[in-house]
N, C-alpha and C. Protein backbone atom coordinates (compact mmCIF):
# COMPACT_ATOMS: atom_id res chain seq x y z
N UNK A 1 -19.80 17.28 -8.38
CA UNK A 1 -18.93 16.89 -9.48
C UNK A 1 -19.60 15.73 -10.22
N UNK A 2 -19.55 15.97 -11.48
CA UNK A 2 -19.87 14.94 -12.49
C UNK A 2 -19.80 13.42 -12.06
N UNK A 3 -20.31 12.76 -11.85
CA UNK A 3 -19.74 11.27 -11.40
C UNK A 3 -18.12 10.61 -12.32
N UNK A 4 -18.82 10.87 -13.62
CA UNK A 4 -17.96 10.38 -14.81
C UNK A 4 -16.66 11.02 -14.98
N UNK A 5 -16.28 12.45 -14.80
CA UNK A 5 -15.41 13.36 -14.48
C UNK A 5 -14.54 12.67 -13.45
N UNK A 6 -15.04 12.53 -12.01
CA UNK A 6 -14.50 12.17 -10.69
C UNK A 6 -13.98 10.84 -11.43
N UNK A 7 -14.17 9.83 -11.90
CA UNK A 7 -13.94 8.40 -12.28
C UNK A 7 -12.67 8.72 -13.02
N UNK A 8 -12.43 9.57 -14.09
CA UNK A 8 -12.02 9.96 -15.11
C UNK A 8 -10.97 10.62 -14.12
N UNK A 9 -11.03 11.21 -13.50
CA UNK A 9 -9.75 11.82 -12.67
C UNK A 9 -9.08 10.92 -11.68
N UNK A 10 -9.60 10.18 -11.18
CA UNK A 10 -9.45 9.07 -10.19
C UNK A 10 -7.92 7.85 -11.27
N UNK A 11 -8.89 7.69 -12.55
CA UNK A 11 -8.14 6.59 -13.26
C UNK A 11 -6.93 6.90 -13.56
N UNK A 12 -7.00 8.87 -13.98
CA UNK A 12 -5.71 9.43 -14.57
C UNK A 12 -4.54 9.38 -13.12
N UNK A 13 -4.92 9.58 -12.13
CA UNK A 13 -4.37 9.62 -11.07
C UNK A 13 -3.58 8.55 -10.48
N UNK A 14 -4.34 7.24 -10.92
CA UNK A 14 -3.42 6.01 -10.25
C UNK A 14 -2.84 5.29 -11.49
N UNK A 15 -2.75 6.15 -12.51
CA UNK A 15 -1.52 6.15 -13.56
C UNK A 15 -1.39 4.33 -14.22
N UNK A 16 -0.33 4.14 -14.23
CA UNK A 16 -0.35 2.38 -14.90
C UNK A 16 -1.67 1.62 -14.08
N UNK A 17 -2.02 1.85 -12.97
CA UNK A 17 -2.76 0.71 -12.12
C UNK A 17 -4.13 1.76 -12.85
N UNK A 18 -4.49 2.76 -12.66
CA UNK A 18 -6.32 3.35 -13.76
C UNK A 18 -5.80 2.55 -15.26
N UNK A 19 -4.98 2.44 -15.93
CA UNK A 19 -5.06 2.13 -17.07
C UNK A 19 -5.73 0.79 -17.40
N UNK A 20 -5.07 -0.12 -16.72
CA UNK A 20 -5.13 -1.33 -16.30
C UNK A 20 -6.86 -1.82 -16.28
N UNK A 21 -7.32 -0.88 -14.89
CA UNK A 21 -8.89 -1.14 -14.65
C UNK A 21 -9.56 0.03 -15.72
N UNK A 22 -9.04 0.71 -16.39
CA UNK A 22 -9.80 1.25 -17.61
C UNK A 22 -10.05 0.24 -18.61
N UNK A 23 -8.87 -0.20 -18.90
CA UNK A 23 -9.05 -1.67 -19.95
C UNK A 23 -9.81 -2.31 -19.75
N UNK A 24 -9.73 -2.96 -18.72
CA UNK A 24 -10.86 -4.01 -18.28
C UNK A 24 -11.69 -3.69 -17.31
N UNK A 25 -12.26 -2.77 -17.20
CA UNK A 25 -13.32 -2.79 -15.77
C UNK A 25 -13.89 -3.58 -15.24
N UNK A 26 -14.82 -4.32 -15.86
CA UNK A 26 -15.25 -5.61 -15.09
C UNK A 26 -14.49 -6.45 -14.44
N UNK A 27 -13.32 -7.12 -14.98
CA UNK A 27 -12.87 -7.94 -14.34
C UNK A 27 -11.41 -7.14 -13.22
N UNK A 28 -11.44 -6.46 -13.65
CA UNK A 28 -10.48 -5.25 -12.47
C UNK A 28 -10.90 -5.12 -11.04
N UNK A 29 -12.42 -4.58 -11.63
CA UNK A 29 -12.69 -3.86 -10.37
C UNK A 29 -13.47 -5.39 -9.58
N UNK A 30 -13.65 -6.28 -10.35
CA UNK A 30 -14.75 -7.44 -9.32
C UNK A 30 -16.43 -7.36 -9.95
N UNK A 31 -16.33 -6.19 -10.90
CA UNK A 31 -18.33 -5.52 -10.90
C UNK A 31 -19.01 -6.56 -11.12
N UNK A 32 -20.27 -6.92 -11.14
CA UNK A 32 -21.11 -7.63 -11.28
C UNK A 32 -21.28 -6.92 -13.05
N UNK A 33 -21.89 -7.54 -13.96
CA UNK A 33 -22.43 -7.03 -15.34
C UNK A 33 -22.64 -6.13 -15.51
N UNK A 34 -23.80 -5.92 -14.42
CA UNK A 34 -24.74 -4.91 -14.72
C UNK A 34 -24.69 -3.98 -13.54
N UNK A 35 -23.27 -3.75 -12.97
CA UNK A 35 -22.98 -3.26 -11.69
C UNK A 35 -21.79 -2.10 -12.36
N UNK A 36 -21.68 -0.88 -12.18
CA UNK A 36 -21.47 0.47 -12.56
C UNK A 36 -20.23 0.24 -11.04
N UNK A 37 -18.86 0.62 -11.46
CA UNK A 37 -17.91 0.82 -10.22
C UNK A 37 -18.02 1.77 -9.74
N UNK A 38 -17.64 1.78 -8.51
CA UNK A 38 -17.84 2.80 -7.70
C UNK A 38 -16.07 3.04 -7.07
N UNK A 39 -16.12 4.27 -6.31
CA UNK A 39 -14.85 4.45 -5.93
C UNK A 39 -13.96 3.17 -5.32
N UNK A 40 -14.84 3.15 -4.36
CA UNK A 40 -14.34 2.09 -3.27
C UNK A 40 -14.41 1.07 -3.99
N UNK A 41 -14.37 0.19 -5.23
CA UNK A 41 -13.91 -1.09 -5.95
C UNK A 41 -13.11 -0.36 -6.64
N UNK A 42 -12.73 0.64 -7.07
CA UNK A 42 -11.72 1.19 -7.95
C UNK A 42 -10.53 0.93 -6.98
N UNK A 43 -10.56 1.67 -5.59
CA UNK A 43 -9.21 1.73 -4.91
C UNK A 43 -8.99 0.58 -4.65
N UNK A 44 -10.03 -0.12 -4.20
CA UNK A 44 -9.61 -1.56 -3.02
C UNK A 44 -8.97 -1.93 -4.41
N UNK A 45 -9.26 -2.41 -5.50
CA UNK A 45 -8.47 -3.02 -6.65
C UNK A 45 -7.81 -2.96 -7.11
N UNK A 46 -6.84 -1.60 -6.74
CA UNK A 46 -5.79 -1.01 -6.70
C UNK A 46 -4.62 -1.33 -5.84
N UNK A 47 -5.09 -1.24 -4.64
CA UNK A 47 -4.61 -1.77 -3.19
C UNK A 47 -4.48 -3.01 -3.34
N UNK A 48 -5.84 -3.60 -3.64
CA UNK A 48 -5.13 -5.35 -3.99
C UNK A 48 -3.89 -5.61 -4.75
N UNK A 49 -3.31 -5.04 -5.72
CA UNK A 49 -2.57 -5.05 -6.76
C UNK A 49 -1.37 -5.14 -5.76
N UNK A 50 -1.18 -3.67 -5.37
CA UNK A 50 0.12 -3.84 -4.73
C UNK A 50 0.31 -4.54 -3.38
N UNK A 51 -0.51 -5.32 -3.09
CA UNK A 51 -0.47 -5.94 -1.53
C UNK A 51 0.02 -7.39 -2.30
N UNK A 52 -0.87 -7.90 -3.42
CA UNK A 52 0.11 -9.30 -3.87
C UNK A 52 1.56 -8.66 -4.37
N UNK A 53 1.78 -7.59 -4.53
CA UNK A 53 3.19 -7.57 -4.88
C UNK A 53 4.15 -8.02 -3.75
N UNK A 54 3.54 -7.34 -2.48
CA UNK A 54 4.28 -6.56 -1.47
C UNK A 54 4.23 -7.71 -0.19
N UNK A 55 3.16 -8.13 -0.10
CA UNK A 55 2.95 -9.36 0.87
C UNK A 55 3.99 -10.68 0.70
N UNK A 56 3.67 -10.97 -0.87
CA UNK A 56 4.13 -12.12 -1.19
C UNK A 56 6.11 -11.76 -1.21
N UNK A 57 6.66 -11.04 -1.39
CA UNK A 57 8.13 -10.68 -1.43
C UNK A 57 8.42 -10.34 -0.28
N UNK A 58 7.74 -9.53 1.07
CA UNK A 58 7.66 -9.73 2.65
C UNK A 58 8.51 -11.44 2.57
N UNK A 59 7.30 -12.11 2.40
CA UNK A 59 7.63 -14.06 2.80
C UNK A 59 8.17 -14.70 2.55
N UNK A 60 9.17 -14.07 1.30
CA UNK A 60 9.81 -14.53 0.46
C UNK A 60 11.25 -14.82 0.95
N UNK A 61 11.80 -13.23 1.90
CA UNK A 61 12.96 -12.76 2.28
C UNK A 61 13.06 -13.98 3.96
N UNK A 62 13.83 -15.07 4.05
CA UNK A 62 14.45 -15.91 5.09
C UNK A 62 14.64 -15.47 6.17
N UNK A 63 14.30 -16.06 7.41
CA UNK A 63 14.67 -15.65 8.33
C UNK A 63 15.51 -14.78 8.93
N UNK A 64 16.62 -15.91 8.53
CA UNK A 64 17.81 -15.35 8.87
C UNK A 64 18.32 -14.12 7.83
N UNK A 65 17.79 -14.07 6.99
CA UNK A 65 17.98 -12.82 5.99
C UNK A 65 17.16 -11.66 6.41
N UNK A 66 16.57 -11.47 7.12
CA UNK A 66 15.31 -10.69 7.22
C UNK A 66 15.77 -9.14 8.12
N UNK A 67 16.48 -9.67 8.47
CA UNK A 67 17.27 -7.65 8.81
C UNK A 67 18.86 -7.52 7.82
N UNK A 68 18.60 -8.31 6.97
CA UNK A 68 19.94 -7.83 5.72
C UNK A 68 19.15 -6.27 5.57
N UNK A 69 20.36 -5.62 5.27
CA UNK A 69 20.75 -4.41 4.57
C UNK A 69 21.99 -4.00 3.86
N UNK A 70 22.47 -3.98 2.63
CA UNK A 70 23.47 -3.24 2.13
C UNK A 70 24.16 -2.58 2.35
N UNK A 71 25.71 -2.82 2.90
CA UNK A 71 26.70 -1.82 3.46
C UNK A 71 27.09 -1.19 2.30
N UNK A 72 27.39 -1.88 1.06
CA UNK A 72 28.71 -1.02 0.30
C UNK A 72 27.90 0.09 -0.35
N UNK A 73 28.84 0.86 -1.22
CA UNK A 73 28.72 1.77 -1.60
C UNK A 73 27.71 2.54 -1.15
N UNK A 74 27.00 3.17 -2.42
CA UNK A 74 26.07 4.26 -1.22
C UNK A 74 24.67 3.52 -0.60
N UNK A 75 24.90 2.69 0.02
CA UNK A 75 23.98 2.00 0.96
C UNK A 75 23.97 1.82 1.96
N UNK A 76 24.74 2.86 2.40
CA UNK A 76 25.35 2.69 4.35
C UNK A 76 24.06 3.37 4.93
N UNK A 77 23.46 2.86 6.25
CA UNK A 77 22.70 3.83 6.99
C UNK A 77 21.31 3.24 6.09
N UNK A 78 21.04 2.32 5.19
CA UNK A 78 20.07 2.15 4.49
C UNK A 78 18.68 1.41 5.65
N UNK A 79 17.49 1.86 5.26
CA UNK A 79 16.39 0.52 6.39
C UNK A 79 17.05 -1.28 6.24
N UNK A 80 17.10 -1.65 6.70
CA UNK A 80 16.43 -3.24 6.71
C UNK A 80 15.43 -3.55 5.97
N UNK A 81 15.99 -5.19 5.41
CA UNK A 81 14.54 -5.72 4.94
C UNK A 81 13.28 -5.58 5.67
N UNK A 82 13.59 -5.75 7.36
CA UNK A 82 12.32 -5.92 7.73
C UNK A 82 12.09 -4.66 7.74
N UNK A 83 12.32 -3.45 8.56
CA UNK A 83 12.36 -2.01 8.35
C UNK A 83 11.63 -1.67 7.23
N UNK A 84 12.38 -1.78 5.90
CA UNK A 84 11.15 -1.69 4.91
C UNK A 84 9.92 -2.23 4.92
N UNK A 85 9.51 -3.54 5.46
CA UNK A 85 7.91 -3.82 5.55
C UNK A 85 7.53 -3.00 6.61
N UNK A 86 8.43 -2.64 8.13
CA UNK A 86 7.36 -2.76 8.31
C UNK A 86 7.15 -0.82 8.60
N UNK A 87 8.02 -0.20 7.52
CA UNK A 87 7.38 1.31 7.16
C UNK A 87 6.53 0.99 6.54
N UNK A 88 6.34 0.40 5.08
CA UNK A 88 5.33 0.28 4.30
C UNK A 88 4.01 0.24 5.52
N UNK A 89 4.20 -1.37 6.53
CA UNK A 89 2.87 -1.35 7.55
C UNK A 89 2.36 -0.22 8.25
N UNK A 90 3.34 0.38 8.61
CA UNK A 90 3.01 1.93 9.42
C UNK A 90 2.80 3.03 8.58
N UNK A 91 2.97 3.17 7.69
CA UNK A 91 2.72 4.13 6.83
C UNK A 91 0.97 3.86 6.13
N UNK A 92 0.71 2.53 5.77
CA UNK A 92 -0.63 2.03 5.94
C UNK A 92 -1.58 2.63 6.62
N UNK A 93 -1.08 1.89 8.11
CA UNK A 93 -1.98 2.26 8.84
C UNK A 93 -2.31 3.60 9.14
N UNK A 94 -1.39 4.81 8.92
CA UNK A 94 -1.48 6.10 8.89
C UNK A 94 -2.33 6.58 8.23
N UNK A 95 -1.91 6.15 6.74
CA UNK A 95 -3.19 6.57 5.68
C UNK A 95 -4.52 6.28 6.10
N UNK A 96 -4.60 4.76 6.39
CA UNK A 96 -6.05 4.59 6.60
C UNK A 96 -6.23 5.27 7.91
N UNK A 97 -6.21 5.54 8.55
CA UNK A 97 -6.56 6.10 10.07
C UNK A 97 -6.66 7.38 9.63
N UNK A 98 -6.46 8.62 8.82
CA UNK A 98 -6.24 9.51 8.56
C UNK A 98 -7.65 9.56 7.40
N UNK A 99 -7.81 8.56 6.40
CA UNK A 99 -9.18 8.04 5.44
C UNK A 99 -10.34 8.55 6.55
N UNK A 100 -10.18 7.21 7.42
CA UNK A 100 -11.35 6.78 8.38
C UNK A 100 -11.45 8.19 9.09
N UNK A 101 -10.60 9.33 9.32
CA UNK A 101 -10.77 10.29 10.85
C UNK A 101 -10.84 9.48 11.88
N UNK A 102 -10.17 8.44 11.81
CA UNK A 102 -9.36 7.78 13.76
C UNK A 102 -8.17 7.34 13.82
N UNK A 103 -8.40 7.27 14.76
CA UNK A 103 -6.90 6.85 15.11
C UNK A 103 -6.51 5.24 14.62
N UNK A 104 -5.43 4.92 14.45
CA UNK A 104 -5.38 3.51 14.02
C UNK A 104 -5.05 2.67 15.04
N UNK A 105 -5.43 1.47 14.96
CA UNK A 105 -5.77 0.48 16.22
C UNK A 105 -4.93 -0.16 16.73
N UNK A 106 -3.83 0.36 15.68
CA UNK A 106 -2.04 -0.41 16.75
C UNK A 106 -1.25 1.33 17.29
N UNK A 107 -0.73 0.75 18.24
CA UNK A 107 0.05 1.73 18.74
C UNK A 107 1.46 1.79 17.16
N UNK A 108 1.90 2.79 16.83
CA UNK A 108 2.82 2.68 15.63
C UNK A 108 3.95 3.26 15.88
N UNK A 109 4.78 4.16 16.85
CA UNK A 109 5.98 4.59 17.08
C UNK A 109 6.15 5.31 16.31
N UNK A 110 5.35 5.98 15.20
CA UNK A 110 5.97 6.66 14.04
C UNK A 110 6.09 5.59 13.04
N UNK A 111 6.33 6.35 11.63
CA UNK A 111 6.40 5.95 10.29
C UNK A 111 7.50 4.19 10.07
N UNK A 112 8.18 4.23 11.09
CA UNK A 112 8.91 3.01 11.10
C UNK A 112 8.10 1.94 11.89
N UNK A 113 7.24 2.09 12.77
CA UNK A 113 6.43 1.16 13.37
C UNK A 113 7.02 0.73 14.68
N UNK A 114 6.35 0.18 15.31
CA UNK A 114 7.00 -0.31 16.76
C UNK A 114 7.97 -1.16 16.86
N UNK A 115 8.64 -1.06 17.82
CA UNK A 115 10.22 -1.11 18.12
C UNK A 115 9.86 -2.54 18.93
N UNK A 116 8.87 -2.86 19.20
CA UNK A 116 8.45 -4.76 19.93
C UNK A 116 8.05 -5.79 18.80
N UNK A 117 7.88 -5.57 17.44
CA UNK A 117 7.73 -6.26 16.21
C UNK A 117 9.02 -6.03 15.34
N UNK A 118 9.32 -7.09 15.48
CA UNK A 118 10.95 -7.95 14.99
C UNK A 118 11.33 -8.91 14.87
N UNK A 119 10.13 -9.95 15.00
CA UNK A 119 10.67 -11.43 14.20
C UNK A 119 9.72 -11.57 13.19
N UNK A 120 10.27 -12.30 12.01
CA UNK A 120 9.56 -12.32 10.67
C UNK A 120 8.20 -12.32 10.68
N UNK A 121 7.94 -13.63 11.65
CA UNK A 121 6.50 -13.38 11.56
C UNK A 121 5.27 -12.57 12.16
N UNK A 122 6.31 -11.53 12.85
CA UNK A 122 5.14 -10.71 13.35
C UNK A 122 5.14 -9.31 12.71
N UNK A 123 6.30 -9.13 12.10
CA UNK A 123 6.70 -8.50 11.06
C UNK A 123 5.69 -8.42 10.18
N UNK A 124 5.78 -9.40 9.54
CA UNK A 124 4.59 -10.16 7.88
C UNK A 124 3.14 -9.94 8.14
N UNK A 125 3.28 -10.54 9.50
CA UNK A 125 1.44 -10.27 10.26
C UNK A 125 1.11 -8.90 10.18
N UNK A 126 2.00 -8.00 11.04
CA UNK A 126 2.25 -6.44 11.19
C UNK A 126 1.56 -6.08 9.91
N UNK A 127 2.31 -6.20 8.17
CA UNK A 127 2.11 -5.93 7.25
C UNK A 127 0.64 -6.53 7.02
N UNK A 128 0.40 -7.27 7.29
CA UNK A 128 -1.13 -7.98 6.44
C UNK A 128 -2.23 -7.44 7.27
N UNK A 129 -1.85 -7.07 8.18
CA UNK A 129 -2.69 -6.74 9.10
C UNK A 129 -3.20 -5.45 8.80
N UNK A 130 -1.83 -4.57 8.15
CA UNK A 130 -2.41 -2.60 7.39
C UNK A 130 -2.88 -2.56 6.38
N UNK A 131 -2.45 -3.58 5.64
CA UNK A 131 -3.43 -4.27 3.83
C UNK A 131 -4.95 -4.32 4.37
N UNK A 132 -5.17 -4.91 5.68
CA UNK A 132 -6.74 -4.95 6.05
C UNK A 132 -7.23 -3.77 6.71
N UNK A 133 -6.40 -3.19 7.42
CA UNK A 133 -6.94 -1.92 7.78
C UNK A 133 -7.42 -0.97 6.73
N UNK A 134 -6.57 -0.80 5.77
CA UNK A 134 -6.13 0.28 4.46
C UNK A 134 -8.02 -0.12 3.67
N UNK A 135 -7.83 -1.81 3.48
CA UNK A 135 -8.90 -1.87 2.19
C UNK A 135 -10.31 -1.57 3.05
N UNK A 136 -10.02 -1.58 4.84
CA UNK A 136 -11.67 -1.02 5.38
C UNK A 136 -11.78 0.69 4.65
N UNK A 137 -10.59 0.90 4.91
CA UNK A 137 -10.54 2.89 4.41
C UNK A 137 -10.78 2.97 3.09
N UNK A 138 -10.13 2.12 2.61
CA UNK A 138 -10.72 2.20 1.07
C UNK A 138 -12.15 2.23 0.66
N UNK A 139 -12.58 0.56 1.69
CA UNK A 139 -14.05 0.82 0.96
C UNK A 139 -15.04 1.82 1.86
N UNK A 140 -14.69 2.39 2.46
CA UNK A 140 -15.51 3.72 3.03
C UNK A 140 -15.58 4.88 1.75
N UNK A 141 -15.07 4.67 1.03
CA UNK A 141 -14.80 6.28 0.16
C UNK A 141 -15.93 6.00 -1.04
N UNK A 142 -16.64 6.99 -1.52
CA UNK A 142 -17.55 7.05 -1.73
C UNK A 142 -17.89 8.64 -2.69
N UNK A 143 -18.79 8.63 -3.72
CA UNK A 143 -18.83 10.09 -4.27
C UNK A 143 -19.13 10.69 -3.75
N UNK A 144 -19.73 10.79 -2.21
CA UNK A 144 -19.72 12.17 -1.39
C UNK A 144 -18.91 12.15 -0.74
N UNK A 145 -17.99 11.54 -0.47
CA UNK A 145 -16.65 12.10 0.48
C UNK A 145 -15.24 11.74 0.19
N UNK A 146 -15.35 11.15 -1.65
CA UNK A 146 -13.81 10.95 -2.16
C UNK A 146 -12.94 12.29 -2.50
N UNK A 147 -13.54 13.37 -2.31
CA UNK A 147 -13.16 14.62 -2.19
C UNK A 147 -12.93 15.79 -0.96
N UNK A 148 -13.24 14.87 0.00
CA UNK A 148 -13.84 15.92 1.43
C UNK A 148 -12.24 15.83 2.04
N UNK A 149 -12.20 16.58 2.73
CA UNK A 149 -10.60 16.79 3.29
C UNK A 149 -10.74 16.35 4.87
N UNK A 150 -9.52 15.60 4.76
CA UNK A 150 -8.92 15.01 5.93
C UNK A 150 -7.69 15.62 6.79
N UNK A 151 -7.47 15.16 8.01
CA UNK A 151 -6.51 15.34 7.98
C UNK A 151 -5.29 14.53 7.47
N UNK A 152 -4.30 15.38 7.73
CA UNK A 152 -3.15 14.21 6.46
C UNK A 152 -2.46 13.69 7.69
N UNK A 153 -1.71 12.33 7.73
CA UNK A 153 -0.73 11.98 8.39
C UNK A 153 0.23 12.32 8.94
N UNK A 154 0.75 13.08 7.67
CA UNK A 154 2.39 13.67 7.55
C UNK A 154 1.81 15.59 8.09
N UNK A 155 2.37 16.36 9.12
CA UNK A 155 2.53 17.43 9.03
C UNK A 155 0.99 17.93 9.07
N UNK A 156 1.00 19.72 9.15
CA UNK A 156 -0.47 19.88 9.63
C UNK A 156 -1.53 20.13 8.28
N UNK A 157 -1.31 20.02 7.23
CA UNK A 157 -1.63 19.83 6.51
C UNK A 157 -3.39 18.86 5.83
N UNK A 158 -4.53 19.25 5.20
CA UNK A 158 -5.39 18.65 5.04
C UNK A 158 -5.24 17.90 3.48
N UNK A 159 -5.58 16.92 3.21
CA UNK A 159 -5.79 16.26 1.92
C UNK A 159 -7.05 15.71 1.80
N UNK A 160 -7.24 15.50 0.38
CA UNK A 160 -8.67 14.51 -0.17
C UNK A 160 -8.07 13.16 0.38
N UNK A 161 -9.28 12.29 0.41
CA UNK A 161 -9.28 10.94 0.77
C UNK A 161 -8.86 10.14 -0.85
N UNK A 162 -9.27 11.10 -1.91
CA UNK A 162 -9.02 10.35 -3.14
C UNK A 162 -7.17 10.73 -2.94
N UNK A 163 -6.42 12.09 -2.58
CA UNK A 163 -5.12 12.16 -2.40
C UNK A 163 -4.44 11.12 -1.49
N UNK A 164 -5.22 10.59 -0.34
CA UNK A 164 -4.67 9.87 0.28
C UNK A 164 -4.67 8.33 -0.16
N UNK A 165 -5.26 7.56 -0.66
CA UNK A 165 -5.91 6.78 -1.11
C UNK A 165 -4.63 6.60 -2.52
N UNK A 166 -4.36 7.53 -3.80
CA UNK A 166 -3.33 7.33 -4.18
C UNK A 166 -1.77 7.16 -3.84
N UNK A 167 -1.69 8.03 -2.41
CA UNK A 167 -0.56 7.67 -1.85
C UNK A 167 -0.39 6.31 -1.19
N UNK A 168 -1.66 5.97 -0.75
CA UNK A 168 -1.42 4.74 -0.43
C UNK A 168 -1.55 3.32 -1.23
N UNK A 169 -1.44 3.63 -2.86
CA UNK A 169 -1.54 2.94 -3.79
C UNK A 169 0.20 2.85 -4.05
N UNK A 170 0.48 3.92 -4.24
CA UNK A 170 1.59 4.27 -5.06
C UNK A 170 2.93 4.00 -3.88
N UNK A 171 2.69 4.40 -2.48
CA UNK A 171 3.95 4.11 -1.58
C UNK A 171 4.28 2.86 -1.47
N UNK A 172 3.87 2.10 -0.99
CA UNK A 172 4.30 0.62 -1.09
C UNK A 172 5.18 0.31 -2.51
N UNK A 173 5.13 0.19 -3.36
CA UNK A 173 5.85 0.36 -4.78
C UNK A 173 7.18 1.11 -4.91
N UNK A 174 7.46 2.04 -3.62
CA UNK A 174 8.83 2.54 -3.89
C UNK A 174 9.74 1.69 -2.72
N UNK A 175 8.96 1.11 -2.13
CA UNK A 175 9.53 0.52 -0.93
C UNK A 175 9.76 -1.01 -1.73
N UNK A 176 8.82 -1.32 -2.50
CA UNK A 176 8.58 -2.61 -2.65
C UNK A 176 10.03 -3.01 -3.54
N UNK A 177 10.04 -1.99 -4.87
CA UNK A 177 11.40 -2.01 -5.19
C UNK A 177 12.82 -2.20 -4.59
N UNK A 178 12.74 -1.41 -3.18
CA UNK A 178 13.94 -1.54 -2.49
C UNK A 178 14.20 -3.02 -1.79
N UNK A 179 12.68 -3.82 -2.17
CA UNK A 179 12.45 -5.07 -1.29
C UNK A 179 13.51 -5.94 -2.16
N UNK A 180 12.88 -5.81 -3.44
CA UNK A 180 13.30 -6.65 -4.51
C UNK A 180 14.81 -6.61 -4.63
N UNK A 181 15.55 -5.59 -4.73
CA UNK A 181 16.80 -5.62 -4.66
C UNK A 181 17.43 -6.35 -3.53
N UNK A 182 17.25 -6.08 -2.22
CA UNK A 182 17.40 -6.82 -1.39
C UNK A 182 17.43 -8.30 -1.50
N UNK A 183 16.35 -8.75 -2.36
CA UNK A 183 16.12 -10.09 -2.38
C UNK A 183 16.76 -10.53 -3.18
N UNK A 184 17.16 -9.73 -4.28
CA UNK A 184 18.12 -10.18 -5.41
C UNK A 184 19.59 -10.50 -5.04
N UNK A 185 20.00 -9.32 -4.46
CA UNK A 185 21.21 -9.08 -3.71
C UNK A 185 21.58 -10.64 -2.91
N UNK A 186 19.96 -11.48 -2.13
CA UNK A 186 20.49 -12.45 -1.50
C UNK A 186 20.01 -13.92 -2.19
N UNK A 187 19.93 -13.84 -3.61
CA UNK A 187 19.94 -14.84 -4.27
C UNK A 187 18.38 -15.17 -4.60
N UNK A 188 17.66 -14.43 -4.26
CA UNK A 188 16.19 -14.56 -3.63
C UNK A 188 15.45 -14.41 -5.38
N UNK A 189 14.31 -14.93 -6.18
CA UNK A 189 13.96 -14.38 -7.37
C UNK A 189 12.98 -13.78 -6.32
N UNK A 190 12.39 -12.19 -6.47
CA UNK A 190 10.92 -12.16 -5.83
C UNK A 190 9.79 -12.94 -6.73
N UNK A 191 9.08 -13.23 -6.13
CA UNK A 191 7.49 -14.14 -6.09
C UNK A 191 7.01 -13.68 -7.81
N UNK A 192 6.76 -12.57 -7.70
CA UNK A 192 6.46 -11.82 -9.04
C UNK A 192 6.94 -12.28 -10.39
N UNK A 193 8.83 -12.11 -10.27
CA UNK A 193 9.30 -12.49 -10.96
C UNK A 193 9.27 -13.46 -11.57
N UNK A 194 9.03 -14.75 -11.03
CA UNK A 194 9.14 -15.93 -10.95
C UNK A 194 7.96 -16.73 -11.77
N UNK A 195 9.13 -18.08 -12.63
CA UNK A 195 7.85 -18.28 -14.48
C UNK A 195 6.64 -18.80 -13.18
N UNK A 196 5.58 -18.99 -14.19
CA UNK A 196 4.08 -19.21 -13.30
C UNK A 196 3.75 -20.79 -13.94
């Protein structure tokens, strides 16, 4: 495949966040001048994006707030604040372990994560800890194997590493939303929001 093509499909793919490093490439992706991006600074710079979203609104949510969840209306049966990080963390580490072809280096219980991580800060760690796993998987990908099929996480199913690689751009962001409400709900501005 065309190099320029693959780039060009890659950017259309991670939608507002390719636009973004289309605009500006250099300073998006990190390149040096006279340095041509390659996959693996495309994703990791991607991944960076949503990890300051997602990290910083994790730290944000109080202790004692940190297993709030929403009873009323249709919010019964909803995850937890922490629950939501720490799927986002397990769902991470899935992707990347699934990138890499290994296994990932925490035991994970499934998509919700282990049932012995439950105080904030091992929670938060939990999370920062799949942001580092994820950006090793990231920068492994490469024009000979941002197309090669993996196995997928979910079900028996094979995917591209460039398919996996957008899911793991784009999931954190539906979770991250549910963060924000949460935080709103408890008086909280998230990090993001907040004048600079």
């Amino acid at each position: 495949m065309n190099k320029q093509v693959a780039m060009g499909i890659l950017l259309l793919a991670l939608g507002p966040i390719g636009t973004a490093v289309a605009a500006n490439p250099q300073a998006a992706m990190q390149a040096k001048p006279d340095q041509k991006p390659t996959f693996a600074m495309v994703l990791d710079r991607s991944l960076s994006s949503v990890e300051h979203e997602v990290v910083p609104a994790a730290e944000a949510m109080p202790e004692d707030k940190f297993n709030f969840a929403p009873t009323q209306g249709e919010f019964n049966g909803v995850r937890t604040f922490a629950q939501q990080v720490k799927h986002i963390a397990a769902v991470n580490y899935m992707i990347a372990g699934s990138i890499l072809s290994e296994k990932p280096p925490v035991k994970l219980g499934g998509e919700n994560g282990p049932d012995n991580i439950t105080s904030k800060a091992d929670v938060v760690k939990f999370l920062k800890d799949s942001f580092a796993y994820l950006h090793k998987a990231a920068n492994s990908i490469d024009e000979s194997n941002v197309l090669g099929e993996v196995q997928a996480p979910f079900g028996p199913n094979k995917m591209t590493r460039l398919g996996l690689s957008v899911i793991a751009i784009s999931h954190p962001f539906d979770h991250y939303g549910q963060m924000v409400e949460y935080l709103r709900m408890n008086n909280i501005v998230p990090p993001a929001s907040r004048p600079k």
